[in-house]
Protein backbone atom coordinates (compact mmCIF):
# COMPACT_ATOMS: atom_id res chain seq x y z
CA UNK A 1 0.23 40.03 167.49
CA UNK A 2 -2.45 41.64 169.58
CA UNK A 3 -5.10 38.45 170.50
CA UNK A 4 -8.19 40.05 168.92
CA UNK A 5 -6.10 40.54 165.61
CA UNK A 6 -7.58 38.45 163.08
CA UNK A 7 -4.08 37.80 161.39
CA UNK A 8 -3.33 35.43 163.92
CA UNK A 9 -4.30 32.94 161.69
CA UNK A 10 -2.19 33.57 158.75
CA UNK A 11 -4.20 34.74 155.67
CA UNK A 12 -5.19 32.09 152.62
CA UNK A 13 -3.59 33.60 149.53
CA UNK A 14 -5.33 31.31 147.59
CA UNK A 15 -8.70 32.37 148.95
CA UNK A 16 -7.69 35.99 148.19
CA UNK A 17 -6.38 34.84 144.67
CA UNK A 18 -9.62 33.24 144.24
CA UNK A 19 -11.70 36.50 145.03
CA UNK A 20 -9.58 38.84 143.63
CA UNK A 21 -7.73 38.96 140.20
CA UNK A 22 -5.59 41.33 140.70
CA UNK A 23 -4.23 40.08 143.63
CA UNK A 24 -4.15 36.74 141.72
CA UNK A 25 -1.76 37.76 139.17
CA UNK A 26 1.15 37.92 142.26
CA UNK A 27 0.48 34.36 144.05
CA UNK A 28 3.14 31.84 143.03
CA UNK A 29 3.22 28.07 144.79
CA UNK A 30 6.75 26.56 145.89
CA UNK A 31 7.75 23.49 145.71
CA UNK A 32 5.54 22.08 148.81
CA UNK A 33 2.32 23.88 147.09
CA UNK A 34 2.18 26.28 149.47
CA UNK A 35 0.74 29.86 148.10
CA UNK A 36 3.24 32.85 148.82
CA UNK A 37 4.22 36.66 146.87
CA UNK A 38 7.19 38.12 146.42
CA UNK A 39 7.18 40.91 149.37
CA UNK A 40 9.93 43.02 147.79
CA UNK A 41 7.58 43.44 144.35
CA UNK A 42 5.70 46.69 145.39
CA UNK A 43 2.89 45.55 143.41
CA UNK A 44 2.43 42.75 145.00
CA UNK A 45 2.25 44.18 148.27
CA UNK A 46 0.44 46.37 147.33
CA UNK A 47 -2.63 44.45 146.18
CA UNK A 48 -2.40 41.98 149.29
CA UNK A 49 -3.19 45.67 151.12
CA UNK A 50 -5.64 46.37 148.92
CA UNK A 51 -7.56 42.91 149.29
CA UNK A 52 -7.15 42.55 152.83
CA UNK A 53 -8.96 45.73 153.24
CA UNK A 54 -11.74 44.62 151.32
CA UNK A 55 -12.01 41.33 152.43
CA UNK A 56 -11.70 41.54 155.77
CA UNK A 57 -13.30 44.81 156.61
CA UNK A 58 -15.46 45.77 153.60
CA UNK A 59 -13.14 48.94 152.26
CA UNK A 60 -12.21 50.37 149.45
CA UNK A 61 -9.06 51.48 149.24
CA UNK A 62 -6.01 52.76 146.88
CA UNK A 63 -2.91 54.74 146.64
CA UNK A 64 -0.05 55.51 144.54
CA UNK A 65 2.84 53.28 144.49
CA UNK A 66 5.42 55.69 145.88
CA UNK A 67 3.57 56.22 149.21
CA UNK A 68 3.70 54.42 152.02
CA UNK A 69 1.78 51.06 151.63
CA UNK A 70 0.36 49.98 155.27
CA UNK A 71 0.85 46.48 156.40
CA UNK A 72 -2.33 45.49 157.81
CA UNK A 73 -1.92 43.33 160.54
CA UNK A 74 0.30 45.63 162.51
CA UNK A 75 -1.77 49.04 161.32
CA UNK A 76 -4.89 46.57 163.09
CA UNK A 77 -2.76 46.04 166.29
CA UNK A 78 -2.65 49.73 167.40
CA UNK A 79 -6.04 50.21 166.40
CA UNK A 80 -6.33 47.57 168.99
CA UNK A 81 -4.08 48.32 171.80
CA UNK A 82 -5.67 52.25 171.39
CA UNK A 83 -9.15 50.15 171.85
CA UNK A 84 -8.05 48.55 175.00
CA UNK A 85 -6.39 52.12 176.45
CA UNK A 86 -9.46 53.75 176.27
CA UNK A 87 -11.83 50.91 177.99
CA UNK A 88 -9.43 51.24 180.74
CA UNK A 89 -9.50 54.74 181.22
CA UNK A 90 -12.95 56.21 179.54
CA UNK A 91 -16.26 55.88 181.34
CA UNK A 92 -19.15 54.69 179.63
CA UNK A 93 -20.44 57.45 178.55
CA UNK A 94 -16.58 58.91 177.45
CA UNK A 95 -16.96 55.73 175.03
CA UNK A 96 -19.98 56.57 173.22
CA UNK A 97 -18.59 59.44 171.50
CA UNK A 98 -14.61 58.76 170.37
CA UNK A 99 -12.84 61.21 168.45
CA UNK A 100 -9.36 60.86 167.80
CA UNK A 101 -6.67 62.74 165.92
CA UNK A 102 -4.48 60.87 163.05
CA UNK A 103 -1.07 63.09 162.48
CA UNK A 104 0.16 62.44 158.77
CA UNK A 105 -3.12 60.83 157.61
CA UNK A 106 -1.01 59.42 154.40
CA UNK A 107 -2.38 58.60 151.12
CA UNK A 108 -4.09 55.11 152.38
CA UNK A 109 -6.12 56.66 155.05
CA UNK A 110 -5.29 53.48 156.97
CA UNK A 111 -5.91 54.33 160.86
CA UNK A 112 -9.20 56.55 160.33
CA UNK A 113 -10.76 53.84 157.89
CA UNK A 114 -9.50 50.70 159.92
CA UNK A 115 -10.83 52.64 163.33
CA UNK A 116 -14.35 53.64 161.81
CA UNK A 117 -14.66 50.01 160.17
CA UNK A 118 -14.16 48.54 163.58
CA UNK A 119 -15.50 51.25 166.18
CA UNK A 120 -18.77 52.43 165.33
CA UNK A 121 -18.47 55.17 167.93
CA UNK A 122 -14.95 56.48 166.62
CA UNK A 123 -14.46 59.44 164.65
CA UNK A 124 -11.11 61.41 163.13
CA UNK A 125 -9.36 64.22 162.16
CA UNK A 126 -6.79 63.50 159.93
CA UNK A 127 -3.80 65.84 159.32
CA UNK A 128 -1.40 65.63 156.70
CA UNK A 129 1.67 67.99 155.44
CA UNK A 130 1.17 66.22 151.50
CA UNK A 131 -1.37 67.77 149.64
CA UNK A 132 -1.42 64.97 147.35
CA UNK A 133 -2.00 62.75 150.20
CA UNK A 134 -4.51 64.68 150.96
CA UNK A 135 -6.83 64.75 147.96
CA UNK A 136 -6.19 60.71 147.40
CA UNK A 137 -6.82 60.12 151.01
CA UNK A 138 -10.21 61.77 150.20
CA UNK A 139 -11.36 59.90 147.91
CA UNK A 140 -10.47 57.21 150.17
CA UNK A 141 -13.27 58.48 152.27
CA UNK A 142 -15.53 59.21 149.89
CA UNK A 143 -15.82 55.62 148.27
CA UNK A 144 -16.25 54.08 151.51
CA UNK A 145 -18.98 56.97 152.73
CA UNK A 146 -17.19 58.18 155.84
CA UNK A 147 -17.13 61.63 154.93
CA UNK A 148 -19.59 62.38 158.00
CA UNK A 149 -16.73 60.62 160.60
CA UNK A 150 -13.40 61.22 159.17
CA UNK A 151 -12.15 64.68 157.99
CA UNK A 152 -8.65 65.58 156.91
CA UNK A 153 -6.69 69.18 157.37
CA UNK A 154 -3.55 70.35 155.76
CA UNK A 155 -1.24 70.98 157.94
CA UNK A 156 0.65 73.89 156.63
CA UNK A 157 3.71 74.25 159.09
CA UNK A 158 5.65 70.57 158.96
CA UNK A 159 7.59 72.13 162.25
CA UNK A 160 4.53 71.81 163.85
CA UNK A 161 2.67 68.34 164.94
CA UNK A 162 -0.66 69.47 165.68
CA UNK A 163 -2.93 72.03 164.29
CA UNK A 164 -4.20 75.15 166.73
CA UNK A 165 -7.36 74.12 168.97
CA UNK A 166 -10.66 75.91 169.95
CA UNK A 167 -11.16 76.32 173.33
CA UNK A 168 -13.95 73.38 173.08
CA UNK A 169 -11.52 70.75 171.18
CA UNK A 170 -10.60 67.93 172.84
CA UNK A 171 -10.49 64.16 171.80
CA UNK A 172 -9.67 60.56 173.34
CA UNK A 173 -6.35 60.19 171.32
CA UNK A 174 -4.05 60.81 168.94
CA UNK A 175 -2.25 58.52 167.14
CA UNK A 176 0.70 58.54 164.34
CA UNK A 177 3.22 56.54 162.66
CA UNK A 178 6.21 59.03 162.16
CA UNK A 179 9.45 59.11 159.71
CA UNK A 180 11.71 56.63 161.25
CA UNK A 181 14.62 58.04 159.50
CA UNK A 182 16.83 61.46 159.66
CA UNK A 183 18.25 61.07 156.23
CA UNK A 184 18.55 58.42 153.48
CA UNK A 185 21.80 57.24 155.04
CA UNK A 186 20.50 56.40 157.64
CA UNK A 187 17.79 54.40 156.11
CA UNK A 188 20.56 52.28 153.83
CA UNK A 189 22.29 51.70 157.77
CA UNK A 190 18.63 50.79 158.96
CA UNK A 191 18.88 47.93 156.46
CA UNK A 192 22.44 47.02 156.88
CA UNK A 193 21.89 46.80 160.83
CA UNK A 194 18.53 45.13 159.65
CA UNK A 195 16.76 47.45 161.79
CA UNK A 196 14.44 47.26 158.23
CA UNK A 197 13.03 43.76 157.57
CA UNK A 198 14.99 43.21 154.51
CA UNK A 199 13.08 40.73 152.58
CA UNK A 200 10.19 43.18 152.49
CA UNK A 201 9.90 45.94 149.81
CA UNK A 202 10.34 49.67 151.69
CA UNK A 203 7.79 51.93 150.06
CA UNK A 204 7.07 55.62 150.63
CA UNK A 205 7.70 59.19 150.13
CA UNK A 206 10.30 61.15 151.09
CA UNK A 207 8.18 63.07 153.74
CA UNK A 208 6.80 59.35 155.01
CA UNK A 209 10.12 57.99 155.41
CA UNK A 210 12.63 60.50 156.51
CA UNK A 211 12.28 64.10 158.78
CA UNK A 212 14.77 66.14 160.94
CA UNK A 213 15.45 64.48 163.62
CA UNK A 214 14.16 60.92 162.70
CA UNK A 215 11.46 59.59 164.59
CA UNK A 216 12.99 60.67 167.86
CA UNK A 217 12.98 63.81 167.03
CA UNK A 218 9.44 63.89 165.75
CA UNK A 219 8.19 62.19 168.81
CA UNK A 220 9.98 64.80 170.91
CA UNK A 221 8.36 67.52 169.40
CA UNK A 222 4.76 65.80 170.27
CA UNK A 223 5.92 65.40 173.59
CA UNK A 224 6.62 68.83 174.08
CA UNK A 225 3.84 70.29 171.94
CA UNK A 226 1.58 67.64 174.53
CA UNK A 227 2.94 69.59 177.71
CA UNK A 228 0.97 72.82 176.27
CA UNK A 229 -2.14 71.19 175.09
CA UNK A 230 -2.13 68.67 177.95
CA UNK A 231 -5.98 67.31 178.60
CA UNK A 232 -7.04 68.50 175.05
CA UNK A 233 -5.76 65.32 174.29
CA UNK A 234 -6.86 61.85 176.79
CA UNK A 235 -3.68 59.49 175.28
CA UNK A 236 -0.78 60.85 172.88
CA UNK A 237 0.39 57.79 170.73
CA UNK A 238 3.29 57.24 168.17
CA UNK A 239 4.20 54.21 166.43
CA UNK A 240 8.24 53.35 166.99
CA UNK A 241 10.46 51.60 164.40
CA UNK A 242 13.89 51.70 166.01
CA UNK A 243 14.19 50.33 169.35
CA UNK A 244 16.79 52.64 170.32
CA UNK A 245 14.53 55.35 170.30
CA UNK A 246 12.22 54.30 173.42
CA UNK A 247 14.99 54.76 176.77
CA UNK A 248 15.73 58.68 174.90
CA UNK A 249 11.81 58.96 174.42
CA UNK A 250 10.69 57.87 178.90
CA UNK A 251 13.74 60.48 179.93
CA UNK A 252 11.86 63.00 178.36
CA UNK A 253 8.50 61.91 179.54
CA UNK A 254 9.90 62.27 183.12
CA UNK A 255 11.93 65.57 182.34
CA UNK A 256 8.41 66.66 181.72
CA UNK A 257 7.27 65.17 185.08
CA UNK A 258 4.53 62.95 182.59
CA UNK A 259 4.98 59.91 184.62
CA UNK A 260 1.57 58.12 183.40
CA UNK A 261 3.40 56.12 180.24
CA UNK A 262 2.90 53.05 178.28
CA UNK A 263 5.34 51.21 176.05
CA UNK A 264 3.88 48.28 174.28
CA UNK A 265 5.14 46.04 171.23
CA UNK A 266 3.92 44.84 167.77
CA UNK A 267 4.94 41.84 166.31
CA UNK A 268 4.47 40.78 162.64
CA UNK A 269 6.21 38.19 160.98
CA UNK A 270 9.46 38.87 161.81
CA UNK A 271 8.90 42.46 162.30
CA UNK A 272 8.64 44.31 165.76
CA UNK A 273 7.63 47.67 166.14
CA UNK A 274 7.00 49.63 169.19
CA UNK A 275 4.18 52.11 170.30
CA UNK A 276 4.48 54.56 173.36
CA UNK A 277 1.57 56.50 174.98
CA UNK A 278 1.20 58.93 177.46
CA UNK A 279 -1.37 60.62 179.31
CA UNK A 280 -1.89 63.98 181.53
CA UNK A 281 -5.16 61.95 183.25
CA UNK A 282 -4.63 60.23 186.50
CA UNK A 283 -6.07 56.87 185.12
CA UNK A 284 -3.62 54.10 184.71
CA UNK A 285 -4.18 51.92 181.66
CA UNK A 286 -4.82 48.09 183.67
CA UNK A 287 -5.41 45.41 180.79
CA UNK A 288 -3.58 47.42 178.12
CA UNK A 289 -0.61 44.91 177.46
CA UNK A 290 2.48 47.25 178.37
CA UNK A 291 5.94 45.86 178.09
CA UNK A 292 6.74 45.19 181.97
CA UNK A 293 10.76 46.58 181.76
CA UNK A 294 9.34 49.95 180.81
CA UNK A 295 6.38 50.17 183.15
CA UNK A 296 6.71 53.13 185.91
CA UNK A 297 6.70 52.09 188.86
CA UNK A 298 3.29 52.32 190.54
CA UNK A 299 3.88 49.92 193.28
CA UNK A 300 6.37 49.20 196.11
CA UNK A 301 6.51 46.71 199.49
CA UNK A 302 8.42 45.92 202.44
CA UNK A 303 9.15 42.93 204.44
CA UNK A 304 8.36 43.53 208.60
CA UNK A 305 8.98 41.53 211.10
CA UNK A 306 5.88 41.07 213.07
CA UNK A 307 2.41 39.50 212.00
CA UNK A 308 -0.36 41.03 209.92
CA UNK A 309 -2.45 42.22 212.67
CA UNK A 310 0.44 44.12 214.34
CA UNK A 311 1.45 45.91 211.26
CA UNK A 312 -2.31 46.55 210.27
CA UNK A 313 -2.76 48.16 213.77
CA UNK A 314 -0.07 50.19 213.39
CA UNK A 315 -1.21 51.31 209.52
CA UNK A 316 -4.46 52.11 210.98
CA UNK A 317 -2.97 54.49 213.38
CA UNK A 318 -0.55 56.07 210.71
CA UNK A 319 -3.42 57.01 208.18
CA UNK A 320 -5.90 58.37 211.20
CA UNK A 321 -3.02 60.34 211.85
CA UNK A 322 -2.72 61.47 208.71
CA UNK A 323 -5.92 62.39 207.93
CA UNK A 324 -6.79 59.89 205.37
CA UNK A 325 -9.78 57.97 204.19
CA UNK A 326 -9.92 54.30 203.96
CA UNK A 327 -12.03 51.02 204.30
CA UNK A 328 -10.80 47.79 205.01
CA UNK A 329 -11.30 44.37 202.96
CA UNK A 330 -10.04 41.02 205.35
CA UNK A 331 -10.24 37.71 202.67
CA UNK A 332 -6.87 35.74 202.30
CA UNK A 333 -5.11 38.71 203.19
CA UNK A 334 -5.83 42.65 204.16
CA UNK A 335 -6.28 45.19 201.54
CA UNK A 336 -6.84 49.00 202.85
CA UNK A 337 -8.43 50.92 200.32
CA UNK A 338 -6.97 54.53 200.80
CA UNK A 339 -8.08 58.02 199.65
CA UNK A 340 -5.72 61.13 200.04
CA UNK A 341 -7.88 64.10 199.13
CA UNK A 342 -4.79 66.45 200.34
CA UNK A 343 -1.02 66.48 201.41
CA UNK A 344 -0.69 65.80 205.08
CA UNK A 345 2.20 63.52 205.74
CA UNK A 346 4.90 66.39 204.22
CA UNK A 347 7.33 68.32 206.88
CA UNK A 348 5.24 71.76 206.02
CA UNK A 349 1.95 70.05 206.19
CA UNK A 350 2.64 68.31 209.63
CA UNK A 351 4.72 71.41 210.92
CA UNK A 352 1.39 73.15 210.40
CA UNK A 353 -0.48 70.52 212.00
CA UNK A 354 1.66 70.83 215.44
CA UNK A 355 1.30 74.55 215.64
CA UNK A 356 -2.98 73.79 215.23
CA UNK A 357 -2.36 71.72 218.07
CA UNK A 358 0.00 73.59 219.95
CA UNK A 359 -2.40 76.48 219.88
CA UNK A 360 -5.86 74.99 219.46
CA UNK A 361 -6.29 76.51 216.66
CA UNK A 362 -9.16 75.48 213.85
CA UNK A 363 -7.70 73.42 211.22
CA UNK A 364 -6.50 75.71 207.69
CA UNK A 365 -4.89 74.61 205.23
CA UNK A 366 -2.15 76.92 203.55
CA UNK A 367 -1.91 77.35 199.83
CA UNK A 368 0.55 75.74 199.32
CA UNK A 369 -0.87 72.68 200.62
CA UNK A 370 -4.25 73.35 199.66
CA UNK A 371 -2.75 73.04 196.08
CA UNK A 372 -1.60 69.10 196.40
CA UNK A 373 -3.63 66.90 193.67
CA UNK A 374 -5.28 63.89 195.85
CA UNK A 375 -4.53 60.02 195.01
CA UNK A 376 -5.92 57.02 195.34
CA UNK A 377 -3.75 53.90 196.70
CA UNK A 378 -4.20 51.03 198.16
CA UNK A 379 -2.26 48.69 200.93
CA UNK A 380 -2.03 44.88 200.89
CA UNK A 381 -0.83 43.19 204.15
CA UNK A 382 0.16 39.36 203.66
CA UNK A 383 1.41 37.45 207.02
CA UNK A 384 4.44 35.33 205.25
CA UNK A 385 4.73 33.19 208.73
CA UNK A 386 3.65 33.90 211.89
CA UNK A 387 5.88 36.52 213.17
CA UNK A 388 6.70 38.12 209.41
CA UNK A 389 4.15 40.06 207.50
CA UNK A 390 4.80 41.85 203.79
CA UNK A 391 2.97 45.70 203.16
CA UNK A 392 2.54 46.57 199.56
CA UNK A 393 1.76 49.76 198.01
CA UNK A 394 0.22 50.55 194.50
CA UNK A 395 -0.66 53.91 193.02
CA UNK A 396 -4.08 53.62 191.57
CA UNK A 397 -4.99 56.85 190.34
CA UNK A 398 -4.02 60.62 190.93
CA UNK A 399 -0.97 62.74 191.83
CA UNK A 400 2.32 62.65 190.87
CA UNK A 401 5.26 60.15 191.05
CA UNK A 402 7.02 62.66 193.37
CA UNK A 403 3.68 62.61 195.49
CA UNK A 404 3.28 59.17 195.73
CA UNK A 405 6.85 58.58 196.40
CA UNK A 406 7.09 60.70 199.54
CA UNK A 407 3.80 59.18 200.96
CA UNK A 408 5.60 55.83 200.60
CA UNK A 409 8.60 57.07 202.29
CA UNK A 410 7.15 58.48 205.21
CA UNK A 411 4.52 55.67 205.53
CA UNK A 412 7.57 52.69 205.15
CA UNK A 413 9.74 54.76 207.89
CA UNK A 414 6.62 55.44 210.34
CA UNK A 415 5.51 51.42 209.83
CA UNK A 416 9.07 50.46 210.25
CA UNK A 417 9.53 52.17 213.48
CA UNK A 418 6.20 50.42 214.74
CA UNK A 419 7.57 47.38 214.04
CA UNK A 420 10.71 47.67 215.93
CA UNK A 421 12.90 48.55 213.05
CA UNK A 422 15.26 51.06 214.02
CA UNK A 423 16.75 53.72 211.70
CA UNK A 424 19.89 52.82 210.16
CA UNK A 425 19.37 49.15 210.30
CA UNK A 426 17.26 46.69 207.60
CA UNK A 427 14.79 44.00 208.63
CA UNK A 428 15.70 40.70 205.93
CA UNK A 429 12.85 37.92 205.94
């Protein structure tokens, strides 16, 4: 459960039972007096949704009982982990005006309402391949007067995730909870592998619960769609329900060369789900919680065997050399602050840099080069005893994984060599 989720503390059934009738009709006490409902009775469920909503955020909502009926708290923690993407990664004046997409809005409405109720700066576009969904998700909107920040679409061609964009469309997310499922088999495995919680009731429609491909398949098509539209969109989002989907889901991302990712995870109850963002911006999401075994690796470091001041002198020559911008902070250890603003340690770039020198020649930078996308990085130098030291990398913003990687590589063999490391052999602290 995300920290800022007000379901941390379990809700007071009798407190909703006392405020709402219908809900009361479903609370029954056990034998310890302790208030519960009966989670596979639709109903139920149903009206716990329903006076949640108004309880806890002051909306009005309903929906049929064959569509999907939103579980609250976990709907609430991607509203939240989307809230702490974007204050890493907007500026301040990016935040003032959010506008996100919501891709198979669903009858409830759930993610535009919950975001609006919570963001006052948030606004959506909802998209939906249900007609009926549409019209109730509507009047969703309409009884809780958000017509002016939330708009839905039809989305006419279900092989398709998002609808065409103008030229001057572009918005700080998307987000979406897909079909999990390829087929009802595979939903009646889901609940004998007990990849579905089953003391909960399932609910929902066909088109909410199964699609070609399953959720994988769904995602895949964002992903690829993504790679067109690219910065239209700041973060791409989907909600996961099978775990076995995410490993499939990052090979793709970095088949695509889309190596700025997040995988994160919601937990309700017993329930886990998964969410999985990526981004085409060079801004790294920092307090975002991201699940550590799936983070991509922005960072690497090498033990050397001489003291801090001999490796720093020997950095400092290495990014003079190459060209590259930096300032230096000295507390408990030494932290370079480092600016590429183009390619320069690469065999073409420092081929062309010899035949400048050879022949005096002005400095020009070839197209090729010219073409690089800068980064920013920074180096950390900690002495570990007097004649040992430990360099550490991390990517901070811009480039590309291949980019970064090659810096590191020709940095880590120039730094080695300094420090009396010879090629072929491996310095162990």
């Amino acid at each position: 459960m995300h920290p800022r989720n007000v379901y941390n503390t379990e809700p007071d059934f009798n407190q909703l039972a006392e405020k709402y009738e219908s809900f009361k009709k479903h609370v029954k006490k056990d034998t310890n007096g302790r208030s519960y409902i009966n989670f596979k009775d639709p109903l139920a469920v149903k009206e716990l949704c329903i006076s949640l909503l108004k309880k806890d955020f002051n909306l009005n909502v309903n929906f049929p009982i064959n569509t999907l009926c939103p579980a609250v708290p976990n709907r609430l923690n991607y509203i939240l982990w989307l809230e702490d993407l974007l204050n890493d990664t907007l500026s301040t004046e990016e935040k003032k005006n959010i506008r996100g997409i919501d891709i198979g809005v669903g009858a409830s409405c759930i993610y535009p309402l919950l975001g609006c109720s919570t963001n006052p700066t948030w606004s959506f576009l909802g998209t939906e391949i249900n007609e009926r969904s549409i019209q109730i998700a509507n009047e969703n909107i309409k009884k809780n007067n958000l017509q002016s920040r939330i708009t839905i679409k039809h989305n006419p061609n279900p092989n398709n995730v998002f609808l065409p964009m103008e030229e001057d469309d572009n918005y700080a997310f998307c987000m979406c909870n897909p079909p999990f499922y390829s087929s009802q088999e595979e939903i009646e495995l889901g609940l004998l592998n007990k990849e579905i919680e089953p003391s909960a009731v399932c609910t929902g429609s066909t088109n909410e619960m199964i699609t070609e491909g399953g959720e994988f398949g769904f995602i895949k098509t964002m992903i690829l769609e993504s790679v067109t539209l690219k910065k239209k969109i700041r973060w791409y989002t989907s909600m996961i329900g099978l775990k076995r989907t995410i490993r499939p889901l990052i090979k793709l991302l970095e088949e695509q060369q889309i190596y700025n990712y997040a995988v994160t995870s919601f937990t309700q109850g017993k329930t886990v789900r998964w969410a999985i963002a990526w981004s085409f911006y060079s801004d790294y999401p920092k307090s975002a919680y991201i699940i550590e075994s799936w983070r991509p690796v922005y960072q690497f470091q090498n033990s050397l065997p001489r003291d801090s001041n001999y490796v720093l002198s020997g950095i400092e020559y290495i990014l003079d050399d190459l060209e590259i911008k930096y300032y230096k902070e000295v507390q408990d250890n030494i932290v370079l602050h480092c600016n590429a603003d183009k390619n320069t340690w690469s065999r073409a770039a420092r081929r062309q840099k010899a035949k400048r020198q050879k022949l005096s020649e002005p400095q020009v930078i070839e197209a090729e080069i010219a073409k690089e996308p800068f980064f920013v990085f920074k180096l950390m130098i900690n002495e570990q005893t007097s004649d040992t030291s430990n360099l550490q990398i991390v990517w901070i913003q811009g480039g590309h994984k291949a980019q970064f990687e090659g810096f590191w590589s020709h940095l880590k063999k120039r730094i080695e060599e300094h420090c009396g490391i010879q090629k072929g052999t491996r310095f162990s602290s």
